[in-house]
PDB file of N, CA and C in Angstrom:
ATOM      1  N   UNK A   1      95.509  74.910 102.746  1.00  0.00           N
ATOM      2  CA  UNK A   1      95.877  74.376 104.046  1.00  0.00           C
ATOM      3  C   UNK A   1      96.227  72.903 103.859  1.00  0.00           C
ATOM      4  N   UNK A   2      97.763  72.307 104.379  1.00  0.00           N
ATOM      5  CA  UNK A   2      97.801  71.089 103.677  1.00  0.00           C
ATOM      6  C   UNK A   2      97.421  70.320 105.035  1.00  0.00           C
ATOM      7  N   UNK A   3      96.930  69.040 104.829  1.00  0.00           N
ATOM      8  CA  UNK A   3      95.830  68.196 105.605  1.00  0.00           C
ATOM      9  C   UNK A   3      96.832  68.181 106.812  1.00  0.00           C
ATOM     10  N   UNK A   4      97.925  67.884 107.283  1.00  0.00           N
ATOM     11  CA  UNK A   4      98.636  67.700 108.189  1.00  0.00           C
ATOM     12  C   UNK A   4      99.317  69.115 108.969  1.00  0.00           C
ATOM     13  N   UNK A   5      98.556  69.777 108.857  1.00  0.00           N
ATOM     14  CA  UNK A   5      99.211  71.525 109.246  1.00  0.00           C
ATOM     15  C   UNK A   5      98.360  72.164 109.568  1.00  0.00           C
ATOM     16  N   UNK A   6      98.538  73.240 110.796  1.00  0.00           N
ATOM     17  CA  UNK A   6      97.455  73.979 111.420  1.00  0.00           C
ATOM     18  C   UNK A   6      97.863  75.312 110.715  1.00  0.00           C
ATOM     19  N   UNK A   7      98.712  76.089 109.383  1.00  0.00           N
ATOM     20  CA  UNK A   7      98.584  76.981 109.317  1.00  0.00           C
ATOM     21  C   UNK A   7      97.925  77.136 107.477  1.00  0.00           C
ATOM     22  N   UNK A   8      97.098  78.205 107.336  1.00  0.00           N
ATOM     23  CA  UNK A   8      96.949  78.659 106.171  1.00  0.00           C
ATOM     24  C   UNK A   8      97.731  79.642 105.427  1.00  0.00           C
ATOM     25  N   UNK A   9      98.376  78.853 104.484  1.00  0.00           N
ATOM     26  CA  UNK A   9      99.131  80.684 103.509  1.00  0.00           C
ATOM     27  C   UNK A   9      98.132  80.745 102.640  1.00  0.00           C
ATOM     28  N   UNK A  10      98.081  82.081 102.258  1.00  0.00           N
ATOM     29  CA  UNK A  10      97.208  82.320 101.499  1.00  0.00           C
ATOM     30  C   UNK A  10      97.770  82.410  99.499  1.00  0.00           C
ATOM     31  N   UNK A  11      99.141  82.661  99.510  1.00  0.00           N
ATOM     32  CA  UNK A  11      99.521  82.216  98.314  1.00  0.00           C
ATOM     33  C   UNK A  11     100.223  81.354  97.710  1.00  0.00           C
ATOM     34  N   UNK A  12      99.620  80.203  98.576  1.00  0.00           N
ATOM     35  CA  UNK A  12     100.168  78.538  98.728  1.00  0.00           C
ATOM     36  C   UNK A  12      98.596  77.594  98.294  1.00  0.00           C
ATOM     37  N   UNK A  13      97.522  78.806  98.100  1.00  0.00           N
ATOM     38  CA  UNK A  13      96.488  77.866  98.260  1.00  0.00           C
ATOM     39  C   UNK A  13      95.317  78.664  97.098  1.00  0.00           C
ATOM     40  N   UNK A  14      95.451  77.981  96.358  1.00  0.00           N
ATOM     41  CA  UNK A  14      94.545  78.166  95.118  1.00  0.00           C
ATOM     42  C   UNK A  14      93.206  78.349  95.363  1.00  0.00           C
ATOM     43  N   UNK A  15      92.536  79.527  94.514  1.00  0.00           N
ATOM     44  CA  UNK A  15      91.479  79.659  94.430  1.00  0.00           C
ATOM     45  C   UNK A  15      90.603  78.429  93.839  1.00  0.00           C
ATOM     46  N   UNK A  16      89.031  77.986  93.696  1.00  0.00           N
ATOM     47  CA  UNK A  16      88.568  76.923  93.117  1.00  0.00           C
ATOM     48  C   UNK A  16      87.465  77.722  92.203  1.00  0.00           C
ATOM     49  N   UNK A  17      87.226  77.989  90.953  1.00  0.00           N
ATOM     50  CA  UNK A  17      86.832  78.778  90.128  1.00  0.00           C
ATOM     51  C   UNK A  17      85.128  77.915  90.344  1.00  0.00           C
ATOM     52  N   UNK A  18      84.395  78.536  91.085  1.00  0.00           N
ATOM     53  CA  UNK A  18      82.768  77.998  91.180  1.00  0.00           C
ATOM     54  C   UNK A  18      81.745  78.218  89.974  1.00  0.00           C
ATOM     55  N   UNK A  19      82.175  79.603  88.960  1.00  0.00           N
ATOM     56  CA  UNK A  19      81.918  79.606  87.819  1.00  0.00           C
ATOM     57  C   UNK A  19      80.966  81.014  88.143  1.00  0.00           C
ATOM     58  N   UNK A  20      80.241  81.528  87.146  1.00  0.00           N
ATOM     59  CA  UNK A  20      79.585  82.752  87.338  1.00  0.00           C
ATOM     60  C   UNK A  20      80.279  83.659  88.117  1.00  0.00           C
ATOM     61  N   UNK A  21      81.700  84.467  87.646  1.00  0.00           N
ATOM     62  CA  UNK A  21      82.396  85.066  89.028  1.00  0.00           C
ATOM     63  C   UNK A  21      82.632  84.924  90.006  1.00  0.00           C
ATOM     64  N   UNK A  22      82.492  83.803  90.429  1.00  0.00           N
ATOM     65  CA  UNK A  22      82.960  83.524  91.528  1.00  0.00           C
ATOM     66  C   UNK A  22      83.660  82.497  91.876  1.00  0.00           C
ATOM     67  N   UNK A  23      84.914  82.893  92.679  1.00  0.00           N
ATOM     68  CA  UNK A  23      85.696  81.829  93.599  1.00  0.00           C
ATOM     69  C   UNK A  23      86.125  81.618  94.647  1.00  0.00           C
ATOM     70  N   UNK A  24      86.328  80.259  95.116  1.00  0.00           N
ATOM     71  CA  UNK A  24      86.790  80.139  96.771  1.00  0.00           C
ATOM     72  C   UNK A  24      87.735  79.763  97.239  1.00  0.00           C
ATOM     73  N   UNK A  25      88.483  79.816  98.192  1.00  0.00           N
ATOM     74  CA  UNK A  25      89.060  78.933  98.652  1.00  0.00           C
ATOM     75  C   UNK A  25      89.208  78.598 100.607  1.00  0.00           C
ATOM     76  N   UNK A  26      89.339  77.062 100.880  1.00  0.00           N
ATOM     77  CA  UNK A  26      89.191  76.913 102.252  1.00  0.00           C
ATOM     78  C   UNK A  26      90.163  77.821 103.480  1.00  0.00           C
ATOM     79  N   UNK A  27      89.958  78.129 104.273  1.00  0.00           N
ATOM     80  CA  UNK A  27      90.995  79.054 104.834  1.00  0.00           C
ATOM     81  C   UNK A  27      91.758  77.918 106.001  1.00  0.00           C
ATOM     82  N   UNK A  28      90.562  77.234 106.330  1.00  0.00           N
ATOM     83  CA  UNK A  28      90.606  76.521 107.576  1.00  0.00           C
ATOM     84  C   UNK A  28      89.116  75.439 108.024  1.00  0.00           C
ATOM     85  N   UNK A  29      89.291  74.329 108.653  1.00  0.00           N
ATOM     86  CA  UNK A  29      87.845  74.176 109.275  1.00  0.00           C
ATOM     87  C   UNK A  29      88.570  72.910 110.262  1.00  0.00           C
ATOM     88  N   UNK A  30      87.378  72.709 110.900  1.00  0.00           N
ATOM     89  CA  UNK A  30      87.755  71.739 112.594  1.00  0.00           C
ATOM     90  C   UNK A  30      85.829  71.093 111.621  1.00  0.00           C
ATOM     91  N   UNK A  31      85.609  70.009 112.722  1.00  0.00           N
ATOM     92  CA  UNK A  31      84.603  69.158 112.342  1.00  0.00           C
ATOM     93  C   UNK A  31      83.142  70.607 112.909  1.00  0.00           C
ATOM     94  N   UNK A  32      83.269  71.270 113.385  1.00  0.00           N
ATOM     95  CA  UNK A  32      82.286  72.334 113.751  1.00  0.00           C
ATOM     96  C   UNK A  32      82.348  73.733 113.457  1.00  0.00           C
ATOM     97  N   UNK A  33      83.213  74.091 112.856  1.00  0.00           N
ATOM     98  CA  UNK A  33      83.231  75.125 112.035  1.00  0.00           C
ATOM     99  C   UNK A  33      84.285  75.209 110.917  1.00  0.00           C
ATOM    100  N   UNK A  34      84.340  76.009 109.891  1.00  0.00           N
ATOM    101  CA  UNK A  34      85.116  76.142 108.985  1.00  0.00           C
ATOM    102  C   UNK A  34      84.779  77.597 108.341  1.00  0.00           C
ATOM    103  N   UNK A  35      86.154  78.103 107.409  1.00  0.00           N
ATOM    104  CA  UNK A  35      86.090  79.597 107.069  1.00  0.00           C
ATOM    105  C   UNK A  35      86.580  79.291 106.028  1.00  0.00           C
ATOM    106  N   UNK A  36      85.842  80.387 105.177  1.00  0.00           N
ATOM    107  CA  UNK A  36      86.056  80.372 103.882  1.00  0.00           C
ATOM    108  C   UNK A  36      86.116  81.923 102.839  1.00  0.00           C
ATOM    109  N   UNK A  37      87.058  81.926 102.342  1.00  0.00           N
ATOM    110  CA  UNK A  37      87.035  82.888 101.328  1.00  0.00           C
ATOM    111  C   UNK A  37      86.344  82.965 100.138  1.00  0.00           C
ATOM    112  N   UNK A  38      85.725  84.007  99.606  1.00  0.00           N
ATOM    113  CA  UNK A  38      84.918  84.236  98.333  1.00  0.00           C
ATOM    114  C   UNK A  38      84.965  85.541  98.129  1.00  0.00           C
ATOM    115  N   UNK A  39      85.658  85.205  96.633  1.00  0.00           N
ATOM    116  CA  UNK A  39      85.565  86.147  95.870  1.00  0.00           C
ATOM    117  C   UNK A  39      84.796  86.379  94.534  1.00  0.00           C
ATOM    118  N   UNK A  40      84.051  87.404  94.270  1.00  0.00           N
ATOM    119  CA  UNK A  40      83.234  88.030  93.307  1.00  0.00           C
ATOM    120  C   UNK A  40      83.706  88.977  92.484  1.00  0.00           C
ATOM    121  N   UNK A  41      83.429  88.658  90.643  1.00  0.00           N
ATOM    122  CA  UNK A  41      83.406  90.018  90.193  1.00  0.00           C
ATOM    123  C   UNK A  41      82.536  90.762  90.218  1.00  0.00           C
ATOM    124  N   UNK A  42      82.618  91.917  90.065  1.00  0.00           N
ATOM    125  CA  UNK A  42      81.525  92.913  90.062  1.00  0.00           C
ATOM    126  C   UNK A  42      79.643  92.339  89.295  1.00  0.00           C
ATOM    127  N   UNK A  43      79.178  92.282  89.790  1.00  0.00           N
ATOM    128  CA  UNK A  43      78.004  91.676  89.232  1.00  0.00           C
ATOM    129  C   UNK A  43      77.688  90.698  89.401  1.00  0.00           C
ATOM    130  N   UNK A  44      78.659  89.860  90.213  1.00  0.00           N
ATOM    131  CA  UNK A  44      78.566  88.281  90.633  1.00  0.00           C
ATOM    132  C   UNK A  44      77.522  87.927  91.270  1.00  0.00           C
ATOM    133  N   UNK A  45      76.260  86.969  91.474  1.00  0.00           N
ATOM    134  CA  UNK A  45      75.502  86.829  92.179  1.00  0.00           C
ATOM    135  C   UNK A  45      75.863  86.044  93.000  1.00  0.00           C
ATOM    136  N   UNK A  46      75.746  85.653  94.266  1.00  0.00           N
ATOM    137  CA  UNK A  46      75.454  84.557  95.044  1.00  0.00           C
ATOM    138  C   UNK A  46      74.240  84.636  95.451  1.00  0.00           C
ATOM    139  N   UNK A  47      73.581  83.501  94.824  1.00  0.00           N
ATOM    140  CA  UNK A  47      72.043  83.248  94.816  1.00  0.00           C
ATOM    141  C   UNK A  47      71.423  83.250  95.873  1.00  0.00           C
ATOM    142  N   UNK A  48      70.546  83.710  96.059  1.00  0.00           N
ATOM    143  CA  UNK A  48      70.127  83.593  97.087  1.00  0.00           C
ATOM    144  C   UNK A  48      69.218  82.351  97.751  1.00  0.00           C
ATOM    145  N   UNK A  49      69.372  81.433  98.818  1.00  0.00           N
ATOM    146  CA  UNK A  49      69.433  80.084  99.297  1.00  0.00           C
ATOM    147  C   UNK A  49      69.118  79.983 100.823  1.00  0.00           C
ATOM    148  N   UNK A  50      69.132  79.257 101.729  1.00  0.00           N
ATOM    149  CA  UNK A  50      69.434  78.614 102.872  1.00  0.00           C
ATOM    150  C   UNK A  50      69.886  77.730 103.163  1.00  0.00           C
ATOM    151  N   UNK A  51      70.267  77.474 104.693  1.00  0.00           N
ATOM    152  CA  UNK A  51      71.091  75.855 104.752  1.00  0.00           C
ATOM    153  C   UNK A  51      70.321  75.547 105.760  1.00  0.00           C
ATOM    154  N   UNK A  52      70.081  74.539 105.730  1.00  0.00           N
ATOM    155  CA  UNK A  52      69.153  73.569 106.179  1.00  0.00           C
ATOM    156  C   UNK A  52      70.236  72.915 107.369  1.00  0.00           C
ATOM    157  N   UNK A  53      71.475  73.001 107.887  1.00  0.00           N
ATOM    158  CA  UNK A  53      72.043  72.202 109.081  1.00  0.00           C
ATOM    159  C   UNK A  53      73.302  73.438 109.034  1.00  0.00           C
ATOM    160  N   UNK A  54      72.966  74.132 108.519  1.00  0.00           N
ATOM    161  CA  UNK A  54      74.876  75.073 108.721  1.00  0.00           C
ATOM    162  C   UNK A  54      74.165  76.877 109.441  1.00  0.00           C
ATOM    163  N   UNK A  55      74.737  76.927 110.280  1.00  0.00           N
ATOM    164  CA  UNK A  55      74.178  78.849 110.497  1.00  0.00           C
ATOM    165  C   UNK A  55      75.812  79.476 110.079  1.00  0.00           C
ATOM    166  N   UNK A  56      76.094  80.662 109.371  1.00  0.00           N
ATOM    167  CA  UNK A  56      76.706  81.262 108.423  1.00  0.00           C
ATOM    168  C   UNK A  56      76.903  82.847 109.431  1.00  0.00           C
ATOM    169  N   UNK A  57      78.104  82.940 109.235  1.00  0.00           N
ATOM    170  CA  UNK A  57      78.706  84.491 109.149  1.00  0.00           C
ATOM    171  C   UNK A  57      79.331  84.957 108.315  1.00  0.00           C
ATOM    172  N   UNK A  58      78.954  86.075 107.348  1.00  0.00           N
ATOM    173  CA  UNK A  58      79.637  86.548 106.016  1.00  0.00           C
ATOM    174  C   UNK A  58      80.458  87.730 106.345  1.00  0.00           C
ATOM    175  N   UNK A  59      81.313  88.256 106.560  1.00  0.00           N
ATOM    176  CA  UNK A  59      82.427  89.257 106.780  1.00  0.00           C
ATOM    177  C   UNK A  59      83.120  89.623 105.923  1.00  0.00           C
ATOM    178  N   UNK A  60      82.469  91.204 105.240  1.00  0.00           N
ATOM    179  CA  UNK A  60      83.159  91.377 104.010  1.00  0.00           C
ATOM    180  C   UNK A  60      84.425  92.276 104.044  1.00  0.00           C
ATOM    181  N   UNK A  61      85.545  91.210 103.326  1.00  0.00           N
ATOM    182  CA  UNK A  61      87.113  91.413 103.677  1.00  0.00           C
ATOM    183  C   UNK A  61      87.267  92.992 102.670  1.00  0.00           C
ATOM    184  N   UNK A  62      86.490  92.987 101.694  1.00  0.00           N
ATOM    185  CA  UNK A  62      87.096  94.008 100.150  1.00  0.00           C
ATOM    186  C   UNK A  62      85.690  93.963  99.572  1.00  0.00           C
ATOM    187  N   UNK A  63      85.816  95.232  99.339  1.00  0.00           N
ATOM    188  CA  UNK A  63      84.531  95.504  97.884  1.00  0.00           C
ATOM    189  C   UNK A  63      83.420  95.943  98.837  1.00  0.00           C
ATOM    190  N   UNK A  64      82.492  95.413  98.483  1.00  0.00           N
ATOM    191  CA  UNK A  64      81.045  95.695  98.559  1.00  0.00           C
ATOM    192  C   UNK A  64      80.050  94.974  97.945  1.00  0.00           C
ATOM    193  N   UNK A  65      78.782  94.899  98.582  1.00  0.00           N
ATOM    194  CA  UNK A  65      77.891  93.685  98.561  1.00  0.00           C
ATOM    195  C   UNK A  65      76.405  94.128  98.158  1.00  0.00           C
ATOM    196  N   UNK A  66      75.901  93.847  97.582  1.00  0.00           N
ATOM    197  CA  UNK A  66      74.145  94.335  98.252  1.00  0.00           C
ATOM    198  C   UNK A  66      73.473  92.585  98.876  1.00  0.00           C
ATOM    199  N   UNK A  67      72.971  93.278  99.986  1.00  0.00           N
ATOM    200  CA  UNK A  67      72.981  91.888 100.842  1.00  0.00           C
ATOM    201  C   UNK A  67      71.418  91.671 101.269  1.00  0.00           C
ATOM    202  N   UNK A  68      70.550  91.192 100.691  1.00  0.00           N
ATOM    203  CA  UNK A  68      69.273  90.513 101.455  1.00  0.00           C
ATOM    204  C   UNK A  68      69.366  89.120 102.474  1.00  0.00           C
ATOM    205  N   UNK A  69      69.252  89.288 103.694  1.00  0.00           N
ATOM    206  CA  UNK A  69      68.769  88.255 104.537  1.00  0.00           C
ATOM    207  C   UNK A  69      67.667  88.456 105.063  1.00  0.00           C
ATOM    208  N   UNK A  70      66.723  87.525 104.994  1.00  0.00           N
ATOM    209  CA  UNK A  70      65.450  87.200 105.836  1.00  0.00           C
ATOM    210  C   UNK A  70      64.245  88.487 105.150  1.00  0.00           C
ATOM    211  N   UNK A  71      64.677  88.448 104.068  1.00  0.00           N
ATOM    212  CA  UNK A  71      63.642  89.424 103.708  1.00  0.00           C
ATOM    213  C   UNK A  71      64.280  91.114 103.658  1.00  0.00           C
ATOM    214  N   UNK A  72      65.238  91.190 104.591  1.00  0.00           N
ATOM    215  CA  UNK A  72      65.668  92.590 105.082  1.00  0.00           C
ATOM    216  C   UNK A  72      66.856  92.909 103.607  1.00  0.00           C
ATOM    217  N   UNK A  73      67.368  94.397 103.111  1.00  0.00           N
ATOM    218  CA  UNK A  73      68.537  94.278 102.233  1.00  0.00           C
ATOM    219  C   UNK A  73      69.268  95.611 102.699  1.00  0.00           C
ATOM    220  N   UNK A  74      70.484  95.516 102.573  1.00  0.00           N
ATOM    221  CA  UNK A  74      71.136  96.223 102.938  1.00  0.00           C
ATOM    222  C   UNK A  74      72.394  96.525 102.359  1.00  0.00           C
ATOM    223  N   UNK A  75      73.111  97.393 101.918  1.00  0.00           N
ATOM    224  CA  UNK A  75      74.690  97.271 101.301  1.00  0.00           C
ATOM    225  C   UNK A  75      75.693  97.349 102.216  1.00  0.00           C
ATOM    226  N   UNK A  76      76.621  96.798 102.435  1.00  0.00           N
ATOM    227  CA  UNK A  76      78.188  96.277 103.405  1.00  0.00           C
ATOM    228  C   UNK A  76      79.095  96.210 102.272  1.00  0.00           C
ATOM    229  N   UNK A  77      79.952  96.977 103.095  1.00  0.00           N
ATOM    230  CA  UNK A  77      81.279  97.191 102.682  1.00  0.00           C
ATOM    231  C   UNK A  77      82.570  96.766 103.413  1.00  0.00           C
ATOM    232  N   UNK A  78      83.474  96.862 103.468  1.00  0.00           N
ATOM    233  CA  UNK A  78      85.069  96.327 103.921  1.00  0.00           C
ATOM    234  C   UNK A  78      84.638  96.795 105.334  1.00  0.00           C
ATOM    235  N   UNK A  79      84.350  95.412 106.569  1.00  0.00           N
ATOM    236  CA  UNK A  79      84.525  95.658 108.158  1.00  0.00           C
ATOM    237  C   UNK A  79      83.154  95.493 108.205  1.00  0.00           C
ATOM    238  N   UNK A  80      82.029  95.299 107.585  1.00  0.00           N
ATOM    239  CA  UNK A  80      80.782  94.826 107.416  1.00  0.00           C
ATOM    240  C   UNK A  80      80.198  93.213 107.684  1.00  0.00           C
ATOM    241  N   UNK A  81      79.455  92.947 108.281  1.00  0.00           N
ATOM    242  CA  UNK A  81      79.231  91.218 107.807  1.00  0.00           C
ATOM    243  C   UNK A  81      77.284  91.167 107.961  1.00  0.00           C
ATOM    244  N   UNK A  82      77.057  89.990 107.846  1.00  0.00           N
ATOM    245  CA  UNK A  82      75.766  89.605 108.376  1.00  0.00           C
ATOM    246  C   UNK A  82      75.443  88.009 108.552  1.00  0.00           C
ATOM    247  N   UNK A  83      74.712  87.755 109.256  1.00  0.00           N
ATOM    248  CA  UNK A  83      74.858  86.675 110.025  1.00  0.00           C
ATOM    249  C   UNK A  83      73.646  85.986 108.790  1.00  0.00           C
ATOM    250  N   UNK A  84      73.281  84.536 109.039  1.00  0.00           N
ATOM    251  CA  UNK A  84      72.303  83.894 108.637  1.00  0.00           C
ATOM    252  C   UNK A  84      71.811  82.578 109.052  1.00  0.00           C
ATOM    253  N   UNK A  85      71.524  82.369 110.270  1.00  0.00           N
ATOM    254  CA  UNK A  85      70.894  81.312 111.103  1.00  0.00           C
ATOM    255  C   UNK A  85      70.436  80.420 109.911  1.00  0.00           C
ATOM    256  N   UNK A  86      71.004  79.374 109.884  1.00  0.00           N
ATOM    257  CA  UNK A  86      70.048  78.070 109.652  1.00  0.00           C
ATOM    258  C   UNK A  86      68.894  78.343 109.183  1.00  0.00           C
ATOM    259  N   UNK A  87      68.095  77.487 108.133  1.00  0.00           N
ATOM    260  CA  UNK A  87      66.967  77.916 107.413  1.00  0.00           C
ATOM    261  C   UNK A  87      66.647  79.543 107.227  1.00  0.00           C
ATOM    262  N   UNK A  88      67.612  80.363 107.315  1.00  0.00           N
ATOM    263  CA  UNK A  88      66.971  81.750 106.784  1.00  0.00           C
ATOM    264  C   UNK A  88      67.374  81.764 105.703  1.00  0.00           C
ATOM    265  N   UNK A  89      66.796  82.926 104.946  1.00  0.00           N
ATOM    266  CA  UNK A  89      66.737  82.914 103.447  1.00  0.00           C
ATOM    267  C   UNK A  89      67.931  84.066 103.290  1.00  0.00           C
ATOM    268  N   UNK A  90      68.986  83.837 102.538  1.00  0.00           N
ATOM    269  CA  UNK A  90      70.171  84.775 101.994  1.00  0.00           C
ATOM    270  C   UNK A  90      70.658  85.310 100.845  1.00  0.00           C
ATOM    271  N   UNK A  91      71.235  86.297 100.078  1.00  0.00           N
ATOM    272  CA  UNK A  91      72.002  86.171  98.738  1.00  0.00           C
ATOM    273  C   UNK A  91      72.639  87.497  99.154  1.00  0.00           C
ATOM    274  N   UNK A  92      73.850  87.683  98.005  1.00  0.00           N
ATOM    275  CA  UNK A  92      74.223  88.992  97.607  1.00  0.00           C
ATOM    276  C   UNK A  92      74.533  89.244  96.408  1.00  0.00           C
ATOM    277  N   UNK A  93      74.798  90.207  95.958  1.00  0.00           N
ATOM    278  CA  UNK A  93      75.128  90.902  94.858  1.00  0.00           C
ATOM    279  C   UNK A  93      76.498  91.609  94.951  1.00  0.00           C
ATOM    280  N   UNK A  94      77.368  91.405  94.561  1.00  0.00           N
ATOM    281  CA  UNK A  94      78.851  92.544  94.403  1.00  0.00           C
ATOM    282  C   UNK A  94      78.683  93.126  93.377  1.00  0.00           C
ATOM    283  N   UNK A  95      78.914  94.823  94.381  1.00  0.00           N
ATOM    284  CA  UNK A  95      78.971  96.186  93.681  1.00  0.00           C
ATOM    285  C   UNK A  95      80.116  96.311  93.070  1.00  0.00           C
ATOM    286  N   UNK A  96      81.116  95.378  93.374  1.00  0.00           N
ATOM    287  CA  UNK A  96      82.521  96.179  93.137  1.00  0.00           C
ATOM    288  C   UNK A  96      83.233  94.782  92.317  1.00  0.00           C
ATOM    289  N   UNK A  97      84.605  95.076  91.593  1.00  0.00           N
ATOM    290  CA  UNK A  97      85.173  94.076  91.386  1.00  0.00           C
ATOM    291  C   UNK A  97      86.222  93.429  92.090  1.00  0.00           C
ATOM    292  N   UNK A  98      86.159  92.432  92.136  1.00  0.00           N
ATOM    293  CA  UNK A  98      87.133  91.415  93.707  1.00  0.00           C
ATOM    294  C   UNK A  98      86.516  91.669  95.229  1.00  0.00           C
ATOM    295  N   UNK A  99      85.392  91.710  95.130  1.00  0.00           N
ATOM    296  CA  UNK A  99      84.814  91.742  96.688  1.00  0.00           C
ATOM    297  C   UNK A  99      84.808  90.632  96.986  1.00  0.00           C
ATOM    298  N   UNK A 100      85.242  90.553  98.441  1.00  0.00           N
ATOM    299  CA  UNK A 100      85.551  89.138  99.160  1.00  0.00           C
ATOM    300  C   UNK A 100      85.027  89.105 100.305  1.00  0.00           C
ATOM    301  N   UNK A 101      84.156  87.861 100.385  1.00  0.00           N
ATOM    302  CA  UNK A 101      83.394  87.482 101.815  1.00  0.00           C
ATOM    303  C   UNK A 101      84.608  86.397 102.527  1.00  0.00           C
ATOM    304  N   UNK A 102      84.424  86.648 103.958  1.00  0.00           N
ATOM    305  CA  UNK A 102      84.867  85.694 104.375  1.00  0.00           C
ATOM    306  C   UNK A 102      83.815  84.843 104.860  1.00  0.00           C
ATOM    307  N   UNK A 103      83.477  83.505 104.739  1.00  0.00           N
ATOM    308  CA  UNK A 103      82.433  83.272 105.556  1.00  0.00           C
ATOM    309  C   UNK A 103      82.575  82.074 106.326  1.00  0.00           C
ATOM    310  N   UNK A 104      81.876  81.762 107.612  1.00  0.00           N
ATOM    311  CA  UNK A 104      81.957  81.267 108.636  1.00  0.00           C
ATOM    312  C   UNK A 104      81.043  80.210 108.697  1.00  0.00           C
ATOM    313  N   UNK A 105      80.872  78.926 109.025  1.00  0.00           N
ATOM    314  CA  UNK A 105      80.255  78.012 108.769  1.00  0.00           C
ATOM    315  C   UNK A 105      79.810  77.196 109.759  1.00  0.00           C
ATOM    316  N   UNK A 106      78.798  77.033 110.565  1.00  0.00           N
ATOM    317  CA  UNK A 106      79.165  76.128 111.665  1.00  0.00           C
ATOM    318  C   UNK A 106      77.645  75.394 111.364  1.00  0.00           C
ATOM    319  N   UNK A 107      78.187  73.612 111.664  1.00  0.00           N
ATOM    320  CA  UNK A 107      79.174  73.116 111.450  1.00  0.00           C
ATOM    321  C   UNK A 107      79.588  73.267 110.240  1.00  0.00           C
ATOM    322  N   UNK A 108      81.011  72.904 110.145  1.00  0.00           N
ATOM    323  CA  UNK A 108      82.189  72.727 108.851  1.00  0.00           C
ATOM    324  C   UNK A 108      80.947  72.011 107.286  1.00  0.00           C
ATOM    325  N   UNK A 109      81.417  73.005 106.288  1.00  0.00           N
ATOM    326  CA  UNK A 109      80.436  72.261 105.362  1.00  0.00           C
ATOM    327  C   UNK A 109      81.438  71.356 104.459  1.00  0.00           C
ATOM    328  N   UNK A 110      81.153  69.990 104.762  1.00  0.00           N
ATOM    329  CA  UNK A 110      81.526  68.709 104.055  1.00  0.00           C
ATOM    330  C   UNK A 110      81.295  68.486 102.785  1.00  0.00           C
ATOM    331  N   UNK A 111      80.211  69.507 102.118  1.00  0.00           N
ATOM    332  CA  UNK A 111      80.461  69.355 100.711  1.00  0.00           C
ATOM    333  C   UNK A 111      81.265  70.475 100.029  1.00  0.00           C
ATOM    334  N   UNK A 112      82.044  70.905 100.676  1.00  0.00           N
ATOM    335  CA  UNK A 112      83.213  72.018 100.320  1.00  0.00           C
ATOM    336  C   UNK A 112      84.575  71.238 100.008  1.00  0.00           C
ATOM    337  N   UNK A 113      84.844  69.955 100.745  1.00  0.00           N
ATOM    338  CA  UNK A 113      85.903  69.129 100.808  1.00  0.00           C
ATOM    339  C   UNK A 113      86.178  68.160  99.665  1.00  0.00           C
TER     340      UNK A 113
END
């Protein structure tokens, strides 16, 4: 998304290689929310963490996930998401190769920029 433009292409805008299978890139964000793409290879972890000032919506675009929040785990697939309020505890696991979260951020996370 170039800084002066309200639209995102998506093959105008490079992935950012985060390392351990996984990569992102920004889709969009305003000072109170922002969206983001992530993609996983098969086996990829995203550790499991909390955010301490951000509450999170994960919406999985492709693939498949195994997903613990708050203690609870569950597997989601393509049209799936799960939410994660502020200080709750999160991670997933991708079952598949190229599974992609979209995820939702509010507010916009500033150390993404």
């Amino acid at each position: 998304m170039a800084p002066d433009s309200p639209f995102f292409i998506h093959a105008d805008s490079p992935w950012t290689d985060l390392g351990g299978g996984i990569r992102r890139k920004i889709v969009g964000h305003t000072p109170e929310l922002m969206s983001v793409l992530v993609q996983f290879d098969q086996g990829a972890v995203g550790t499991p963490h909390v955010h301490d000032a951000h509450d999170q919506i994960a919406y999985v675009v492709s693939g498949a996930f195994e997903c613990e929040v708050d203690g609870q785990r569950c597997v989601l697939r393509s049209g799936d998401a799960f939410v994660a309020p502020r200080l709750i505890h999160h991670g997933v696991v991708a079952l598949e190769p190229g599974s992609t979260l979209l995820d939702q951020f509010s507010p916009r996370r500033d150390d993404y920029l």
